[in-house]
C-alpha atoms as a PDB file:
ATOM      1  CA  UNK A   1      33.613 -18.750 102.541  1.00  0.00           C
ATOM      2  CA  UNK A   2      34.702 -21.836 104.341  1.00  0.00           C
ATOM      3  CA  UNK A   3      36.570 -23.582 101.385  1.00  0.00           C
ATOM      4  CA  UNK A   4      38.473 -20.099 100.833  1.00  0.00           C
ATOM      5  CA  UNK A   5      39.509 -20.083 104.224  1.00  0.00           C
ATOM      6  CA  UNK A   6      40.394 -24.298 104.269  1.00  0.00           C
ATOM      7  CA  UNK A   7      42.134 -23.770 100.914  1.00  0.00           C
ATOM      8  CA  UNK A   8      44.226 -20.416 101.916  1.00  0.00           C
ATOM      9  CA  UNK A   9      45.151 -22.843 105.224  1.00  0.00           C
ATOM     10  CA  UNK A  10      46.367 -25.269 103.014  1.00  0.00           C
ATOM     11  CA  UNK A  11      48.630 -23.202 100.474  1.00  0.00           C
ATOM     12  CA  UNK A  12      50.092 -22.105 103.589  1.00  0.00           C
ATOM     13  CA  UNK A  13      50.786 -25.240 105.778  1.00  0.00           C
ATOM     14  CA  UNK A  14      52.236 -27.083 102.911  1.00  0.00           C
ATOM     15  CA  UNK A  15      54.911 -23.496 102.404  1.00  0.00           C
ATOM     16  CA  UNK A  16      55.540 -24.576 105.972  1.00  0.00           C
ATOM     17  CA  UNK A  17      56.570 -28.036 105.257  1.00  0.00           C
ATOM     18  CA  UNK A  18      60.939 -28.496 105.656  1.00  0.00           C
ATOM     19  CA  UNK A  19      62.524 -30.900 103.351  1.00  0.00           C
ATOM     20  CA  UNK A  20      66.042 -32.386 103.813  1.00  0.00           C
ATOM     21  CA  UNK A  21      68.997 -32.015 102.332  1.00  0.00           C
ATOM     22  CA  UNK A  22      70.289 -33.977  98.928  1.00  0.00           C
ATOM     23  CA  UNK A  23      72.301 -36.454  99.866  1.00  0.00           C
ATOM     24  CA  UNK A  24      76.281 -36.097  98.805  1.00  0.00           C
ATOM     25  CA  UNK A  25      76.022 -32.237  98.438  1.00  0.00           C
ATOM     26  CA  UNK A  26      77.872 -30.097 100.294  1.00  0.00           C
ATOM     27  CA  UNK A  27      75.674 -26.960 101.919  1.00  0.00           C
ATOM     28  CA  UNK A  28      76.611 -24.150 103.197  1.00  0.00           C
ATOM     29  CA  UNK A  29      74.671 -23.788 107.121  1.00  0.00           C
ATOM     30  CA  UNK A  30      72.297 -20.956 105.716  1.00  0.00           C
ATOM     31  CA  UNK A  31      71.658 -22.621 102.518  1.00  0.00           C
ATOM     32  CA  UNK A  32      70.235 -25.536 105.595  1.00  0.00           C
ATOM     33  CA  UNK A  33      68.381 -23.419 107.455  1.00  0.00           C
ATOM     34  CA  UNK A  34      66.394 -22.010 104.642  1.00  0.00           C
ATOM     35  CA  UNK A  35      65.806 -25.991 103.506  1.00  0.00           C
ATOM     36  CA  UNK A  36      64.123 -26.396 107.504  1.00  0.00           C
ATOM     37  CA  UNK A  37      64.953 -26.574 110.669  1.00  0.00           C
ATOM     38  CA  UNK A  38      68.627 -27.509 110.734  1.00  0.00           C
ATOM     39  CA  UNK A  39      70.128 -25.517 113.785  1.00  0.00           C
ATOM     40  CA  UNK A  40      70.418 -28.243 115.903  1.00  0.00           C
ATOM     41  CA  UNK A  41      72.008 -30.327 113.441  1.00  0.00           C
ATOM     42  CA  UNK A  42      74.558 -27.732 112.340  1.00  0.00           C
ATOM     43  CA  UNK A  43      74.871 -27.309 116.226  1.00  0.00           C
ATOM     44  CA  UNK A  44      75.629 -31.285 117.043  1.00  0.00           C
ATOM     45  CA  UNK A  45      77.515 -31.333 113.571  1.00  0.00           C
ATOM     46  CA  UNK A  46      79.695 -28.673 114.808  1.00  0.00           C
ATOM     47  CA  UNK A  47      79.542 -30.362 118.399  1.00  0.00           C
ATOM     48  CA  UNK A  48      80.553 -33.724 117.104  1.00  0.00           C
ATOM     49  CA  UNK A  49      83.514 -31.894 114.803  1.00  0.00           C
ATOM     50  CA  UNK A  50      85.128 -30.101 118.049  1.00  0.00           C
ATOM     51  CA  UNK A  51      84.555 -26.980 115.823  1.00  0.00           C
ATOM     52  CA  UNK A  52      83.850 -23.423 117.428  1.00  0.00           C
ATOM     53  CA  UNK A  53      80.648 -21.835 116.506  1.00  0.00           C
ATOM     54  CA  UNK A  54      80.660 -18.572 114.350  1.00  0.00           C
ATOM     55  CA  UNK A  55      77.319 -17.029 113.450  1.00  0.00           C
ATOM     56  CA  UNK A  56      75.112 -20.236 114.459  1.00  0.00           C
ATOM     57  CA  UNK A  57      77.359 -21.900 111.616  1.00  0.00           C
ATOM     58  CA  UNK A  58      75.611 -20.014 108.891  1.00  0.00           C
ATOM     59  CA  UNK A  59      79.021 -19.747 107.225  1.00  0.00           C
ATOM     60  CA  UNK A  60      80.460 -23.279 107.593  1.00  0.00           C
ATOM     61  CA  UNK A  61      80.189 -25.687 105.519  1.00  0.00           C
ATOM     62  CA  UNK A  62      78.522 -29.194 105.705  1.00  0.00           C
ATOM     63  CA  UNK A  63      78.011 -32.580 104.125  1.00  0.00           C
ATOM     64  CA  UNK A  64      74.364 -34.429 103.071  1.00  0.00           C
ATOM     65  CA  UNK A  65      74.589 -37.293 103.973  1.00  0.00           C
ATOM     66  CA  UNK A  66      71.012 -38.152 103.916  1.00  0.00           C
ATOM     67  CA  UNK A  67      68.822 -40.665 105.433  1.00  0.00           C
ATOM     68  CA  UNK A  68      65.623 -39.875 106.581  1.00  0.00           C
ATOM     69  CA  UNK A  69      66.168 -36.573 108.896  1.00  0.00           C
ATOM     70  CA  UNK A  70      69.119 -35.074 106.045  1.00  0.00           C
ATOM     71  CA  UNK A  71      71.552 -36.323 108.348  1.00  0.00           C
ATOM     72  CA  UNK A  72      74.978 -33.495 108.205  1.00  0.00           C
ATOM     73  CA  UNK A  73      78.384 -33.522 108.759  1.00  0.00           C
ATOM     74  CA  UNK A  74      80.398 -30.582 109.360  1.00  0.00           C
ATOM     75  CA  UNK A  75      83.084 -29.928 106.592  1.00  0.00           C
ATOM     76  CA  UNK A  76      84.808 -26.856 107.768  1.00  0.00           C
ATOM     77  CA  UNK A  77      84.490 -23.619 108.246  1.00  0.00           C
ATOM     78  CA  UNK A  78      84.700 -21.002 104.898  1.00  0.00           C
ATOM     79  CA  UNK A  79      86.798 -17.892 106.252  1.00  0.00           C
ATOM     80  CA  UNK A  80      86.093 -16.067 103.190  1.00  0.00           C
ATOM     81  CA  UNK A  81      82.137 -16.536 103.226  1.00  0.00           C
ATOM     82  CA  UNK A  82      80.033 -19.356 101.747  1.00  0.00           C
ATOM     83  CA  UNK A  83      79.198 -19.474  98.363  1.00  0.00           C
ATOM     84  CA  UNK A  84      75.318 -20.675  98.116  1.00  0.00           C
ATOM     85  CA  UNK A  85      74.410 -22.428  94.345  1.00  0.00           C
ATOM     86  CA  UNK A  86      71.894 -23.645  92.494  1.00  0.00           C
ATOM     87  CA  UNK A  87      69.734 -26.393  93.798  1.00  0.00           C
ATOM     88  CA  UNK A  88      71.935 -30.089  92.869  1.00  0.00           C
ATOM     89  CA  UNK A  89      75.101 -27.934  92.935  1.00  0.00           C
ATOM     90  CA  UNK A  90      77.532 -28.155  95.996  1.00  0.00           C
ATOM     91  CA  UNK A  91      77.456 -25.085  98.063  1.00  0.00           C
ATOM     92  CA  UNK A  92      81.256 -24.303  98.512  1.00  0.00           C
ATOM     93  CA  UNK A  93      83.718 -21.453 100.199  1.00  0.00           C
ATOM     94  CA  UNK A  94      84.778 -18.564  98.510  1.00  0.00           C
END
C-alpha cells in the first residue's frame, strides 16, 4: 500500500513540474501560462513595454528569449485573438 501511495505522489508532482519557454518562439500569454507560472513575467513584460493590461495578457503576444527562468518580452498585443500552435511553432495573432 505504501509504494502505491509514494508512486501515485510521484506521477503527480512531476505533472506539477513548469518548464520554460523555447527560446526564439513567439507565445501567445495563455499558451505561457499553461507552460508554468508566467503571470508575473507577462505582468513585468507588459510593465517593462509601457503596455496596458487586457485579460492578464492572455491575448498578447510575447518573445522566448530563454535563459534559465524562459525569460519574455512583450511583442504586442493581437486585437483579433491569439492564435496558439503546435509545440516549436510561433504562436502568432490572428
Amino acid at each position: 500500500m505504501k509504494s502505491t501511495t509514494f508512486a501515485a505522489m510521484l506521477v503527480l508532482a512531476t505533472g506539477a513540474i513548469a518548464r520554460n519557454c523555447t527560446p526564439d518562439l513567439n507565445y501567445c500569454g495563455r499558451t505561457l501560462l499553461e507552460i508554468g507560472n508566467y503571470q508575473p513575467q507577462i505582468d513585468q513584460a507588459l510593465h517593462d513595454a509601457g503596455a496596458g493590461e487586457a485579460n492578464g495578457g492572455a491575448d498578447d503576444l510575447f518573445h522566448c528569449g530563454g535563459g534559465p527562468n524562459g525569460v519574455i518580452t512583450f511583442i504586442g498585443f493581437c486585437a483579433n485573438g491569439c492564435r496558439t500552435n503546435p509545440t516549436n511553432v510561433n504562436d502568432a495573432c490572428n
